[in-house]
Every structure is written in C-alpha cells, then in structure tokens.
PDB file of N, CA and C in Angstrom:
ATOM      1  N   UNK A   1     109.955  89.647 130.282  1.00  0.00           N
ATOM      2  CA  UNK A   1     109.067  90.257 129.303  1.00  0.00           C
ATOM      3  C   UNK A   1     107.870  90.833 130.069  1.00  0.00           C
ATOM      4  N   UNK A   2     107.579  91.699 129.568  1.00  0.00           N
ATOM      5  CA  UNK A   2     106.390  92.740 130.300  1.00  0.00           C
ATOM      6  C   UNK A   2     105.700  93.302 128.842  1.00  0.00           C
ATOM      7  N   UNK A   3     104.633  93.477 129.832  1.00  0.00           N
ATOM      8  CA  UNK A   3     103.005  93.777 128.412  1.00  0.00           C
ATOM      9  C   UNK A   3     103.324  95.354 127.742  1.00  0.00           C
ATOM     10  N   UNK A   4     104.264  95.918 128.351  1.00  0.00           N
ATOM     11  CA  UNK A   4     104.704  97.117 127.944  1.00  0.00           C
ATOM     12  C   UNK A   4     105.703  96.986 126.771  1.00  0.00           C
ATOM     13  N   UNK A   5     106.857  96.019 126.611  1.00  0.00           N
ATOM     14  CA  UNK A   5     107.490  95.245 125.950  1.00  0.00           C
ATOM     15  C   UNK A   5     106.892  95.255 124.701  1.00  0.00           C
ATOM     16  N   UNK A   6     105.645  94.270 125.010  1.00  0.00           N
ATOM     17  CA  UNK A   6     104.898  93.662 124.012  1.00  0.00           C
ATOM     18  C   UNK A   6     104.291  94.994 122.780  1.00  0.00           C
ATOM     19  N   UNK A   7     103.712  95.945 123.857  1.00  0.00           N
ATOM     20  CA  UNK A   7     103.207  97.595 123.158  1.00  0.00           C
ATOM     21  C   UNK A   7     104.445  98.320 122.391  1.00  0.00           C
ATOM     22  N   UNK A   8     105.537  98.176 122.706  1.00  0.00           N
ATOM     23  CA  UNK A   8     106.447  98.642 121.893  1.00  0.00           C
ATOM     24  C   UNK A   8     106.536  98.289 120.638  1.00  0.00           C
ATOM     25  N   UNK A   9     107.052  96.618 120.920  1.00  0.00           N
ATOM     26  CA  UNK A   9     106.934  95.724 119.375  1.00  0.00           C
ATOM     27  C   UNK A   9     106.010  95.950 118.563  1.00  0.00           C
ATOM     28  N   UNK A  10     104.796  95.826 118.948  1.00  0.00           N
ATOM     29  CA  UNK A  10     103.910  95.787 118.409  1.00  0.00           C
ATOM     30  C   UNK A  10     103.845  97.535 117.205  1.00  0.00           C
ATOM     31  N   UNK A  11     104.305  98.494 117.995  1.00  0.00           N
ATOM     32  CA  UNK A  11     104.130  99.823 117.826  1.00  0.00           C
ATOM     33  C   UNK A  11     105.444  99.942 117.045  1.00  0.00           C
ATOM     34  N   UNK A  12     106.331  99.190 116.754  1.00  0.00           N
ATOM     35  CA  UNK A  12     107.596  98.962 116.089  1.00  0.00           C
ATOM     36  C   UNK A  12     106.723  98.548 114.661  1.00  0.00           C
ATOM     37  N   UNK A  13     106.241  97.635 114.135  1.00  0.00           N
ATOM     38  CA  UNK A  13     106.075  97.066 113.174  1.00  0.00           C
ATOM     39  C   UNK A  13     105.098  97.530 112.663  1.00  0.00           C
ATOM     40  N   UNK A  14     103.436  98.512 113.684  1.00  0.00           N
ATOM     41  CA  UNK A  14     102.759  99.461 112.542  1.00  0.00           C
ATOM     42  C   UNK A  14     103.910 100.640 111.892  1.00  0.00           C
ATOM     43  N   UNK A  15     104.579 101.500 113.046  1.00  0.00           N
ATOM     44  CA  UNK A  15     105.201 102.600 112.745  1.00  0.00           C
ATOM     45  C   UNK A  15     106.233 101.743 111.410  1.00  0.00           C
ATOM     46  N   UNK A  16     106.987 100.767 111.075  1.00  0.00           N
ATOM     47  CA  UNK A  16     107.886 100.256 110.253  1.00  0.00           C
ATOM     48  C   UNK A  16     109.496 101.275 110.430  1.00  0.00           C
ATOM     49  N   UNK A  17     109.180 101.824 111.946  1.00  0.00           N
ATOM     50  CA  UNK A  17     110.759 102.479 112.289  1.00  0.00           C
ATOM     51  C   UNK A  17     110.488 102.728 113.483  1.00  0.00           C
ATOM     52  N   UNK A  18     112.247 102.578 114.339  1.00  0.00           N
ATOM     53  CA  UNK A  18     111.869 102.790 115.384  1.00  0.00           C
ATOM     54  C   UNK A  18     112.072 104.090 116.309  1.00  0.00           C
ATOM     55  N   UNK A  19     112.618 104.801 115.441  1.00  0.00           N
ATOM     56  CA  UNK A  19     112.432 106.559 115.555  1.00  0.00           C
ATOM     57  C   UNK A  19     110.494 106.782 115.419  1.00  0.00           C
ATOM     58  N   UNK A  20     109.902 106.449 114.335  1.00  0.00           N
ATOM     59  CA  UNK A  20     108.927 107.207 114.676  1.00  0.00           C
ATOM     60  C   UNK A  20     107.675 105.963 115.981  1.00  0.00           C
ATOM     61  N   UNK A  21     108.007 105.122 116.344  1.00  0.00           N
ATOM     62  CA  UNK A  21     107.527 103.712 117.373  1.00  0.00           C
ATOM     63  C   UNK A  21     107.856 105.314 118.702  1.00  0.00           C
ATOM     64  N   UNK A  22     108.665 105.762 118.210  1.00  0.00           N
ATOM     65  CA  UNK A  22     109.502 106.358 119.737  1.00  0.00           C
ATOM     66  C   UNK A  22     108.917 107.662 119.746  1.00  0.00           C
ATOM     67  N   UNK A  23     108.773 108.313 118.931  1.00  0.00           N
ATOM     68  CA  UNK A  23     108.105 109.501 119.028  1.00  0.00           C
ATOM     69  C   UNK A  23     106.270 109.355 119.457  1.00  0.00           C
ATOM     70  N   UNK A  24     105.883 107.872 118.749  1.00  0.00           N
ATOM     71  CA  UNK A  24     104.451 107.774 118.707  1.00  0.00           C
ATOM     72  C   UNK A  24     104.137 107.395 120.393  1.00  0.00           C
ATOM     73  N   UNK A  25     105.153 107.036 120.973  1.00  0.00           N
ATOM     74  CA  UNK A  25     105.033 106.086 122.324  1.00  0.00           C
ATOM     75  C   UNK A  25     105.520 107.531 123.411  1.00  0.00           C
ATOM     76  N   UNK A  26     105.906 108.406 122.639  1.00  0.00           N
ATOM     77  CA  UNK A  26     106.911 109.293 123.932  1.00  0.00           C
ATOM     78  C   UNK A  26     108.068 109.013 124.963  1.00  0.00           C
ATOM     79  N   UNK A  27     108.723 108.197 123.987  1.00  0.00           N
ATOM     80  CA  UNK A  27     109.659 107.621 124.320  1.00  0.00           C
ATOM     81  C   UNK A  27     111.235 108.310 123.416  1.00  0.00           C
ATOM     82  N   UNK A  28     112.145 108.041 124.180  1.00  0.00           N
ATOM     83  CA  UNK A  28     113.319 108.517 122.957  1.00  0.00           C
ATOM     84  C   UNK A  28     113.806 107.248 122.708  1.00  0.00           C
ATOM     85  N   UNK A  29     114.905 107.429 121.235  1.00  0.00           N
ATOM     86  CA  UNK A  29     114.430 106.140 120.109  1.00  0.00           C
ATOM     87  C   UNK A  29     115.983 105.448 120.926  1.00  0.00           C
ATOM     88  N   UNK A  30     117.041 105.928 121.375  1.00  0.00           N
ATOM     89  CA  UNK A  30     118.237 104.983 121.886  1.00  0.00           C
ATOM     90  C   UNK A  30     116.998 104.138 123.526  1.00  0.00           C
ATOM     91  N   UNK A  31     116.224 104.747 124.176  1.00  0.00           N
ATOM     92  CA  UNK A  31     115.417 103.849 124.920  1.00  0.00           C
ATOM     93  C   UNK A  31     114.854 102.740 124.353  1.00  0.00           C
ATOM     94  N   UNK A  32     114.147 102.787 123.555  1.00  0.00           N
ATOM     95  CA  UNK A  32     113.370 101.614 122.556  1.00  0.00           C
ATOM     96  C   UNK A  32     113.679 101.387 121.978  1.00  0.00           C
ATOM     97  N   UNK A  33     115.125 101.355 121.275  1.00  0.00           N
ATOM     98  CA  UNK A  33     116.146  99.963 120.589  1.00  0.00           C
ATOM     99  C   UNK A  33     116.652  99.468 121.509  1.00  0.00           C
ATOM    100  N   UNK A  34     116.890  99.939 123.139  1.00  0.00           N
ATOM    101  CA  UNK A  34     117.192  99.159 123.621  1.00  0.00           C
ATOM    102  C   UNK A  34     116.611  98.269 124.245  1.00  0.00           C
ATOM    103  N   UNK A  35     115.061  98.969 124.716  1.00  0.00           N
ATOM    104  CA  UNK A  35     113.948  97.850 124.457  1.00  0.00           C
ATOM    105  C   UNK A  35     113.594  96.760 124.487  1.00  0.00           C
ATOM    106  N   UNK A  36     113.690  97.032 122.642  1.00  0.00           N
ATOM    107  CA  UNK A  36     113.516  96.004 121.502  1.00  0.00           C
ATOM    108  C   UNK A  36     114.254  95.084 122.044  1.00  0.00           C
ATOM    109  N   UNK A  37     115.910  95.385 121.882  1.00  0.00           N
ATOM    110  CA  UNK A  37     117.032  94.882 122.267  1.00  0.00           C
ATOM    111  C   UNK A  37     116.807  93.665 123.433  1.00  0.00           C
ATOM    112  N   UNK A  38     116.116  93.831 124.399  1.00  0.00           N
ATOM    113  CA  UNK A  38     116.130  93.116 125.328  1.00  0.00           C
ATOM    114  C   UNK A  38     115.003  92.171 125.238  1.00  0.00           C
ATOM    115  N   UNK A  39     114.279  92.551 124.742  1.00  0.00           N
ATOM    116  CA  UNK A  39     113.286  91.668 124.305  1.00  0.00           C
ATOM    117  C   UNK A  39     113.388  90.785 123.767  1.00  0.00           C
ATOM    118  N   UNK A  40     113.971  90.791 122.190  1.00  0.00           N
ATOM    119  CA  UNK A  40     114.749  90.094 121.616  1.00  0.00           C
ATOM    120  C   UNK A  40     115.629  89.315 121.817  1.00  0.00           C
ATOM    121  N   UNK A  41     116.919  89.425 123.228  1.00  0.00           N
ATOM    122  CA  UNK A  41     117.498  88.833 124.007  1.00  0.00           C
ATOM    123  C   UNK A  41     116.462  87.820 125.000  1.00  0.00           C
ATOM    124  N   UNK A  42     115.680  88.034 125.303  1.00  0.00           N
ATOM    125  CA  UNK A  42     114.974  87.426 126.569  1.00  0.00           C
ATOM    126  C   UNK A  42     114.265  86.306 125.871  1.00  0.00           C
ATOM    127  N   UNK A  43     113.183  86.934 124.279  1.00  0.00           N
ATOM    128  CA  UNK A  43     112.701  85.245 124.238  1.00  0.00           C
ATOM    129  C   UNK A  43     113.652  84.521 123.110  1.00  0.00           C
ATOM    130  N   UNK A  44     114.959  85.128 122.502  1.00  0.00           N
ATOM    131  CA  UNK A  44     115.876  84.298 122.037  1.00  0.00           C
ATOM    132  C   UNK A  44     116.017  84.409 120.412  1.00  0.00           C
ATOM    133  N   UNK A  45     115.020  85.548 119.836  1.00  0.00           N
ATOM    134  CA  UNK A  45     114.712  85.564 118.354  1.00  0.00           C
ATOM    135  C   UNK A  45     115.197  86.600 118.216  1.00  0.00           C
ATOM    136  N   UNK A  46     115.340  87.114 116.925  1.00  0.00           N
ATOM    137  CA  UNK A  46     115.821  88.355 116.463  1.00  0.00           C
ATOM    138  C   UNK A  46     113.993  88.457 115.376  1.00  0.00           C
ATOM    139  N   UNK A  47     113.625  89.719 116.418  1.00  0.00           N
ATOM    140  CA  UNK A  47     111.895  90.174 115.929  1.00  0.00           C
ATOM    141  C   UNK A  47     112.210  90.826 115.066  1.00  0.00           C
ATOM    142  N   UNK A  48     112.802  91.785 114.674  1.00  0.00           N
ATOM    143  CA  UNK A  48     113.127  92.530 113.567  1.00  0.00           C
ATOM    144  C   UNK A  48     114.265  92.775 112.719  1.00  0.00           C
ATOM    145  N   UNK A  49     114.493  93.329 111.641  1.00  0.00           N
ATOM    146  CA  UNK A  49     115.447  92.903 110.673  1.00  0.00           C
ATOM    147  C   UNK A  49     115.420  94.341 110.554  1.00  0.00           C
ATOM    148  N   UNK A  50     116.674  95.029 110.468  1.00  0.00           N
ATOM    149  CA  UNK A  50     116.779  96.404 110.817  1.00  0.00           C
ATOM    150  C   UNK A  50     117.162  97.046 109.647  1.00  0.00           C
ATOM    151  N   UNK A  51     116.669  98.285 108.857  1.00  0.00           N
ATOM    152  CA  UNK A  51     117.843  97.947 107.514  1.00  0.00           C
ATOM    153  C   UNK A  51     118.041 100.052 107.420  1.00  0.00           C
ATOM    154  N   UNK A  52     118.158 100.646 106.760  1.00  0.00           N
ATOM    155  CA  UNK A  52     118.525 101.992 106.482  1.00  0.00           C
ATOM    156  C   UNK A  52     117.101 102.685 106.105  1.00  0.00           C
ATOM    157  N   UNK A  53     115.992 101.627 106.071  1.00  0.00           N
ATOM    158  CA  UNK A  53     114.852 102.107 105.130  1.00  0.00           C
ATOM    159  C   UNK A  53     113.987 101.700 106.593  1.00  0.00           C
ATOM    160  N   UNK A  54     113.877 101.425 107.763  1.00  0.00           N
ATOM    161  CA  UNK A  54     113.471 101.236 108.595  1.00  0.00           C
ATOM    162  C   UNK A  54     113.583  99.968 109.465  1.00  0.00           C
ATOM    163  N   UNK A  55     112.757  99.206 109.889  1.00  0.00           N
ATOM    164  CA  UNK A  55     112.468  97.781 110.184  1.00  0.00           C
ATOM    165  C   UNK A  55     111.497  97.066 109.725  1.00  0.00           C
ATOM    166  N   UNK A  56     111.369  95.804 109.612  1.00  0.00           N
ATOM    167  CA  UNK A  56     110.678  94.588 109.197  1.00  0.00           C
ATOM    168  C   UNK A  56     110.743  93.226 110.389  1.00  0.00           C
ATOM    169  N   UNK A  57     109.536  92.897 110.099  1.00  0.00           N
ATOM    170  CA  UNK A  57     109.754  91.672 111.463  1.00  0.00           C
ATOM    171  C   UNK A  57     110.677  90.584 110.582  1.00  0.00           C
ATOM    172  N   UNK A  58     111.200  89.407 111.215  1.00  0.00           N
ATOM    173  CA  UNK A  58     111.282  88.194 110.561  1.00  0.00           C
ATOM    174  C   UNK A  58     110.523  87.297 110.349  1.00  0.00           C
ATOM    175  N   UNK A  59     110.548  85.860 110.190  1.00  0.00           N
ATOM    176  CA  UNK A  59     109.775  85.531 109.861  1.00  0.00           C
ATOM    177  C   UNK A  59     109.354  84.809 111.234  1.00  0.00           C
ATOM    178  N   UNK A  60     110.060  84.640 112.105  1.00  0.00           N
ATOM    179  CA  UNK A  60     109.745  84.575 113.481  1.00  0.00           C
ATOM    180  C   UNK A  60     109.163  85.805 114.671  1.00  0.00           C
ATOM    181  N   UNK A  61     109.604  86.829 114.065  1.00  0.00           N
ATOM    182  CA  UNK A  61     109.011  88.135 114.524  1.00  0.00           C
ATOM    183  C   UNK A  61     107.614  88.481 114.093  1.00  0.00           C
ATOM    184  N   UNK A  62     107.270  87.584 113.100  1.00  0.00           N
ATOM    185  CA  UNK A  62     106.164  87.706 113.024  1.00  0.00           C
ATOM    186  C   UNK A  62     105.039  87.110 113.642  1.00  0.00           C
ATOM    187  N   UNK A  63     105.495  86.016 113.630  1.00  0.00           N
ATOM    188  CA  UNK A  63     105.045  84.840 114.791  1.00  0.00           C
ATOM    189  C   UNK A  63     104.600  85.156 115.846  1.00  0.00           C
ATOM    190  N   UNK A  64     105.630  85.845 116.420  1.00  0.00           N
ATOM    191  CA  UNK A  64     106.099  86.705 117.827  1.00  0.00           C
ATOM    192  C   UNK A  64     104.693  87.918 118.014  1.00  0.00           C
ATOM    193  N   UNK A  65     105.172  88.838 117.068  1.00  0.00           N
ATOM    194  CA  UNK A  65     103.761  89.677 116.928  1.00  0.00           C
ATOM    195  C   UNK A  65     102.257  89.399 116.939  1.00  0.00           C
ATOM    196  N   UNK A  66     102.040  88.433 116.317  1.00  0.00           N
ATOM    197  CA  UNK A  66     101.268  87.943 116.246  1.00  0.00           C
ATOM    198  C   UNK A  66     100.580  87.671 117.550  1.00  0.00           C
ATOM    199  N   UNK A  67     101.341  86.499 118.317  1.00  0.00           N
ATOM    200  CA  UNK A  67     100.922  86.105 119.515  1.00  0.00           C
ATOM    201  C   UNK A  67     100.774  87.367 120.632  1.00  0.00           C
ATOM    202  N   UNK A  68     101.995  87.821 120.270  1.00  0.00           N
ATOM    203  CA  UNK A  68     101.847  89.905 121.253  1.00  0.00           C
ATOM    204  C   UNK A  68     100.119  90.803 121.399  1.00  0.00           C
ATOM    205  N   UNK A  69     100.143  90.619 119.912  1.00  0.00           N
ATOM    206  CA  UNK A  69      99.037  91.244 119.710  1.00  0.00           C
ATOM    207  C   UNK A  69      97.882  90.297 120.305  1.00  0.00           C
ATOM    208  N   UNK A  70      97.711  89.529 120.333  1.00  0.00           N
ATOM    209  CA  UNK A  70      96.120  88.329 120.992  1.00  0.00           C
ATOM    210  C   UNK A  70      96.327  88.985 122.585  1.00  0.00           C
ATOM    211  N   UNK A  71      97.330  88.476 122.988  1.00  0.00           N
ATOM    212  CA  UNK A  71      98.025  88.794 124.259  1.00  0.00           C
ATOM    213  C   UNK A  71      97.579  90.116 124.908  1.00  0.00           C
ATOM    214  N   UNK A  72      98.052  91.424 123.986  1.00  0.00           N
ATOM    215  CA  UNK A  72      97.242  92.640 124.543  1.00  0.00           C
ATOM    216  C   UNK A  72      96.314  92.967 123.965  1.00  0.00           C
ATOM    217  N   UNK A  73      95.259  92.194 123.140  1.00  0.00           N
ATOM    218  CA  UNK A  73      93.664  92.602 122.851  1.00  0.00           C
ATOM    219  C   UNK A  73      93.294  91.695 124.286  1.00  0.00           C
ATOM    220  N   UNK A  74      93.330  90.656 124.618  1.00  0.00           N
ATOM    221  CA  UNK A  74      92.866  89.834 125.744  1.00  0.00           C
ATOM    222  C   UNK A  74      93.028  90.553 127.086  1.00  0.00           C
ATOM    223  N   UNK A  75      93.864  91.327 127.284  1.00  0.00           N
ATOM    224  CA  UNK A  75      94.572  92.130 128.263  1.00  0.00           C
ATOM    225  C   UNK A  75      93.301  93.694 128.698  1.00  0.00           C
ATOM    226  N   UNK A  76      93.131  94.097 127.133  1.00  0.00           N
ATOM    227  CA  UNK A  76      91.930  95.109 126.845  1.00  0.00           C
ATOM    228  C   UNK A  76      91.036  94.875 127.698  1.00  0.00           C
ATOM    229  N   UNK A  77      90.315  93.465 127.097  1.00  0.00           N
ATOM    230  CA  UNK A  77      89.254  92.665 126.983  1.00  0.00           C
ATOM    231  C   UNK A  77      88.691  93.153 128.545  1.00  0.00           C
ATOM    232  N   UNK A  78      89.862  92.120 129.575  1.00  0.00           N
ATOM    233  CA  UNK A  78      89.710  92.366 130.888  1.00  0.00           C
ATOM    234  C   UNK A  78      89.731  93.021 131.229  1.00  0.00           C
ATOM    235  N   UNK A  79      90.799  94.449 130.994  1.00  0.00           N
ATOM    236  CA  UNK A  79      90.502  95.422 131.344  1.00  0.00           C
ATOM    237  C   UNK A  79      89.388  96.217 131.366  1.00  0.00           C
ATOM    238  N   UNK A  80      88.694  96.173 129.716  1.00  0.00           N
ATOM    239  CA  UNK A  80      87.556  97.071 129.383  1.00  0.00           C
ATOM    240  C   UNK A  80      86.286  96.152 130.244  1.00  0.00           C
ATOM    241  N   UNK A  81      86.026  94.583 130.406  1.00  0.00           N
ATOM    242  CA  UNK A  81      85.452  94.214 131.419  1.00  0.00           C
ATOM    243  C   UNK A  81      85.315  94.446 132.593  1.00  0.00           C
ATOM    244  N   UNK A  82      86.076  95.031 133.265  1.00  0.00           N
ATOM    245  CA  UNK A  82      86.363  95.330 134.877  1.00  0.00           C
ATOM    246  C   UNK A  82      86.018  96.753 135.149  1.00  0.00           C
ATOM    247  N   UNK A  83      86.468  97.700 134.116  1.00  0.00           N
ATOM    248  CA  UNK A  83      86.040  98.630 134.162  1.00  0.00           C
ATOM    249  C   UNK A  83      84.702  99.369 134.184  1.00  0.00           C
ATOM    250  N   UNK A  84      83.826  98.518 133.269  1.00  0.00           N
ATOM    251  CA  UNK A  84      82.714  99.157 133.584  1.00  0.00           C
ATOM    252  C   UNK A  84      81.790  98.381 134.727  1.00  0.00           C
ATOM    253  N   UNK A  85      82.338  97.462 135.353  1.00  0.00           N
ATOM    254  CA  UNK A  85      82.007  97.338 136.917  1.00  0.00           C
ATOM    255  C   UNK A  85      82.394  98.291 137.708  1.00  0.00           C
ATOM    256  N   UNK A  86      83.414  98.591 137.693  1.00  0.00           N
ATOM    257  CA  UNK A  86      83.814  99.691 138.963  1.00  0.00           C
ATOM    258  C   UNK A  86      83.105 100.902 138.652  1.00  0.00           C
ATOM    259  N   UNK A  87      83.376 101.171 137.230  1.00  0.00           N
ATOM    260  CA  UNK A  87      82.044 102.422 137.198  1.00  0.00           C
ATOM    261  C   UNK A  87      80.946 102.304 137.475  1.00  0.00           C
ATOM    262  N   UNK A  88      80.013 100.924 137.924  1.00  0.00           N
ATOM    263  CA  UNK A  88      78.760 100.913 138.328  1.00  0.00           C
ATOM    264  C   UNK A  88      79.050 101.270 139.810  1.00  0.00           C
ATOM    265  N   UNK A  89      79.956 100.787 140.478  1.00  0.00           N
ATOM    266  CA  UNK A  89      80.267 100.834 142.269  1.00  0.00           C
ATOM    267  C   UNK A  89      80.249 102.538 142.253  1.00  0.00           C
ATOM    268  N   UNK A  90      81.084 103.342 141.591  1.00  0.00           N
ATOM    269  CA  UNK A  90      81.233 104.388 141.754  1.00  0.00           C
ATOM    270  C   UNK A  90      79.917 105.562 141.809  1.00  0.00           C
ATOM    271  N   UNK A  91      78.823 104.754 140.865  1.00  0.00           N
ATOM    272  CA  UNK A  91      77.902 105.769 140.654  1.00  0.00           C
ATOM    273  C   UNK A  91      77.253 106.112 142.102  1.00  0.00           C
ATOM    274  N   UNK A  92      76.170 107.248 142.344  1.00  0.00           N
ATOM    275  CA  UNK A  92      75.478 107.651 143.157  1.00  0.00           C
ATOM    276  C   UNK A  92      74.313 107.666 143.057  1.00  0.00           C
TER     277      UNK A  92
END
C-alpha cells in the first residue's frame, strides 16, 4: 500500500464512480480499478461495493477511508510544515 493508493480511494468515494475518480486524477479508469483492485487485495477487504449506478464504500470501506483520509491530512500537515522552512533557506 502506498499514499498514492490511499488518494485514489479516497478520490473513488467523493467522485461515487470510478470513471469520473479517473478522469479527476488523470488517470484512465481500467488503471484505477485495477488500483482499487489491489488495494483491496493487499489489506484483505472489499472497500467498495460496485453497482451500475456507480460505487459505495462498505461498511468496512468505510472504516478504511476513514483512517486513509487522517493518514493523508497528517501527510499534508508535514508536508505543508517543512515546506515553509525550506522556503525560508531559499530566500535572499
């Protein structure tokens, strides 16, 4: 699992399909079901419930999301922390 992983899912369940997750990401949509796909394989749940009208998490996919999402706001966090250090090094 990788934090990129995590941005998909996550971008799976605002979009509620994973045609438009794939267009919003610039991705094509047989890449990011397969994705999903592996993701889903790796931590052992089935995150979404797939149906003709789009996707829905389960009730463990939600779980899942949930924790995804803390995961890459915390990820931000550090990032947006670090960053405006190096922009102080950089100035003149």
């Amino acid at each position: 699992m990788n934090l990129q992983h995590l941005k998909y899912a996550v971008e799976v369940e605002r979009s509620k399909s994973i045609s438009k997750a794939a267009e919003a990401l610039y991705l094509n949509q047989p890449y990011l079901s397969k994705a999903i796909r592996e993701l889903e394989s790796e931590v052992g749940i089935e995150i979404f419930n797939r149906t003709s009208r789009g996707v829905l998490p389960t009730k463990e996919g939600e779980e899942f999301l949930h924790h995804a999402k803390e995961i890459l706001a915390h990820v931000e966090e550090v990032e947006d922390l670090y960053k405006v250090k190096r922009r102080d090094i950089y100035r003149f």
